[in-house]
C-alpha atoms as a PDB file:
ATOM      1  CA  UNK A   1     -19.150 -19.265   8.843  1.00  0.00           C
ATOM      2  CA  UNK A   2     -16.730 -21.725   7.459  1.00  0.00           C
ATOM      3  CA  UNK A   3     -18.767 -21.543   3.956  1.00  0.00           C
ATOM      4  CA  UNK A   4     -18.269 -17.604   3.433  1.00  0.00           C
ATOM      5  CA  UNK A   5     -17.204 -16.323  -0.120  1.00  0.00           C
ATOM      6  CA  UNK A   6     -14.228 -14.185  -0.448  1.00  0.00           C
ATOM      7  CA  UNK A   7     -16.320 -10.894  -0.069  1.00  0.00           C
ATOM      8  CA  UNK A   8     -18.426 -11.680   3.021  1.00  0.00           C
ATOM      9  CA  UNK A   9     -15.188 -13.009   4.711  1.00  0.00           C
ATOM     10  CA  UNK A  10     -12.855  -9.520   3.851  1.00  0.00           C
ATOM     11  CA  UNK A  11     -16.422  -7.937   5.129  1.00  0.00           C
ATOM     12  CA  UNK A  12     -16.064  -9.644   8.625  1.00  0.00           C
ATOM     13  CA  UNK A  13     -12.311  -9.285   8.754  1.00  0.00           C
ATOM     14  CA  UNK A  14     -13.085  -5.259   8.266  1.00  0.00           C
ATOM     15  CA  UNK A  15     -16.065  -5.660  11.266  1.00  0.00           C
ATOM     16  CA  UNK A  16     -13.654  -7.449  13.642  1.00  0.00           C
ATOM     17  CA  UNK A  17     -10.614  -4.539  13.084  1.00  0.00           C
ATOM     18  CA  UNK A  18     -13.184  -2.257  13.223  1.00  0.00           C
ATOM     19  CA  UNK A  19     -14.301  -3.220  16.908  1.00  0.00           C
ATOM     20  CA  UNK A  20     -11.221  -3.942  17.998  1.00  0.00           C
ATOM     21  CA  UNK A  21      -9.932  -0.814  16.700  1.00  0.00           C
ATOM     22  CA  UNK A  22     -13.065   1.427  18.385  1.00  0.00           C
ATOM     23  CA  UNK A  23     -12.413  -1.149  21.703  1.00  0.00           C
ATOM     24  CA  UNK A  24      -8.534  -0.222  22.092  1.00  0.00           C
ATOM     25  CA  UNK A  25      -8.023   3.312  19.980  1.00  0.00           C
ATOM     26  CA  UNK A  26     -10.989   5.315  20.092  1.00  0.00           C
ATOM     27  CA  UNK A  27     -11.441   8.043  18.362  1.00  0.00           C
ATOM     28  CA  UNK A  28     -10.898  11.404  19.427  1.00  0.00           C
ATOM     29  CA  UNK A  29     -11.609  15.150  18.901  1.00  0.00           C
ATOM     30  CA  UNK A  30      -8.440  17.125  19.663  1.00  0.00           C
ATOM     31  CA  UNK A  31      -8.464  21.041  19.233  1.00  0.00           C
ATOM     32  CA  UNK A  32      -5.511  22.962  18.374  1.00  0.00           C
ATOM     33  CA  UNK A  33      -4.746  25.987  19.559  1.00  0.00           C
ATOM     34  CA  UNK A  34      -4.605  28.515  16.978  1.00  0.00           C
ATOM     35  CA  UNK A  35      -1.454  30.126  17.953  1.00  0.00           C
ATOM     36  CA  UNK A  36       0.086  26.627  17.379  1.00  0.00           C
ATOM     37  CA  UNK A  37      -0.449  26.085  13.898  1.00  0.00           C
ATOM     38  CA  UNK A  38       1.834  26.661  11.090  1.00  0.00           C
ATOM     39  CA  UNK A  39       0.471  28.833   8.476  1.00  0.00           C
ATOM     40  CA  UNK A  40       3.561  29.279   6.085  1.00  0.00           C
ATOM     41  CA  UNK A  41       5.736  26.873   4.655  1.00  0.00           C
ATOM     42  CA  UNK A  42       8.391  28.620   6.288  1.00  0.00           C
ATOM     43  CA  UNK A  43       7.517  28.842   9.339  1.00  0.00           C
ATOM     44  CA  UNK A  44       9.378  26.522  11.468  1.00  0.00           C
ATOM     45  CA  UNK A  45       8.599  25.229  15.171  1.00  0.00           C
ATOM     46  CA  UNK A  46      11.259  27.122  15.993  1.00  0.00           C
ATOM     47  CA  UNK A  47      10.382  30.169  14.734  1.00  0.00           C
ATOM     48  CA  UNK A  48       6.722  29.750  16.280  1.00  0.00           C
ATOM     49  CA  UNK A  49       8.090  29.511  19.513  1.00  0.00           C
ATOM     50  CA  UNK A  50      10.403  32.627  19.267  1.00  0.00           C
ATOM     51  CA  UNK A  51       7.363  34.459  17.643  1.00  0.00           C
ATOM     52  CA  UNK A  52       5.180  33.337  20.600  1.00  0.00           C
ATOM     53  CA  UNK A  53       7.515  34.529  23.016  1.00  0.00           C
ATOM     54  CA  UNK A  54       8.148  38.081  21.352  1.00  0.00           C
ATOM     55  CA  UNK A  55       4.805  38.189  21.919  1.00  0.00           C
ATOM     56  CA  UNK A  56       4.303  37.720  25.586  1.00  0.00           C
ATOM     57  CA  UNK A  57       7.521  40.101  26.787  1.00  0.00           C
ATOM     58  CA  UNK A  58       5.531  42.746  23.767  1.00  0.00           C
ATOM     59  CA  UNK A  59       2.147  42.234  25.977  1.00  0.00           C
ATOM     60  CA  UNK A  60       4.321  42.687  29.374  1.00  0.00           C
ATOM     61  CA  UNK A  61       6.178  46.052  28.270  1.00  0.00           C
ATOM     62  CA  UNK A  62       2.833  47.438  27.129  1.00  0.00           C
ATOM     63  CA  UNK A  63       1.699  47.016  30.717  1.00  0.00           C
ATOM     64  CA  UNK A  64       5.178  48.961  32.282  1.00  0.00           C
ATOM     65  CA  UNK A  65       5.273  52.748  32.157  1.00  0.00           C
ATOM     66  CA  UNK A  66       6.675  54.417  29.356  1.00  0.00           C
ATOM     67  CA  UNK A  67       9.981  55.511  32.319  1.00  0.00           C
ATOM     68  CA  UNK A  68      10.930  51.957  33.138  1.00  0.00           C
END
């Protein structure tokens, strides 16, 4: 191992980070909720959150009578 030219030893550096990396940081699928991403430049976080709550209080007049 002590013999290795400069490309076989940058190849076993990659291996080792590799494992190591898979060993302490797996990877992982995470799924975003469409109502959470930003489409337009913009939109701001802000502005997604006020949207998202319009939203819900729309949905829960829709369910009141028309009197109330």
């Amino acid at each position: 191992m002590i013999n290795m030219n400069a490309n076989d030893a940058c190849k076993h550096l990659i291996e080792k980070i590799q494992s190591a990396l898979n060993l302490h940081a797996p990877e992982k699928v995470i799924i975003i909720p469409a109502k959470n991403i930003i489409n337009e430049k913009w939109m701001t976080k802000g502005l997604l959150k006020s949207s998202q709550q319009c939203e819900r209080l729309y949905k829960k007049a829709i369910k009141l009578h028309k009197t109330s």
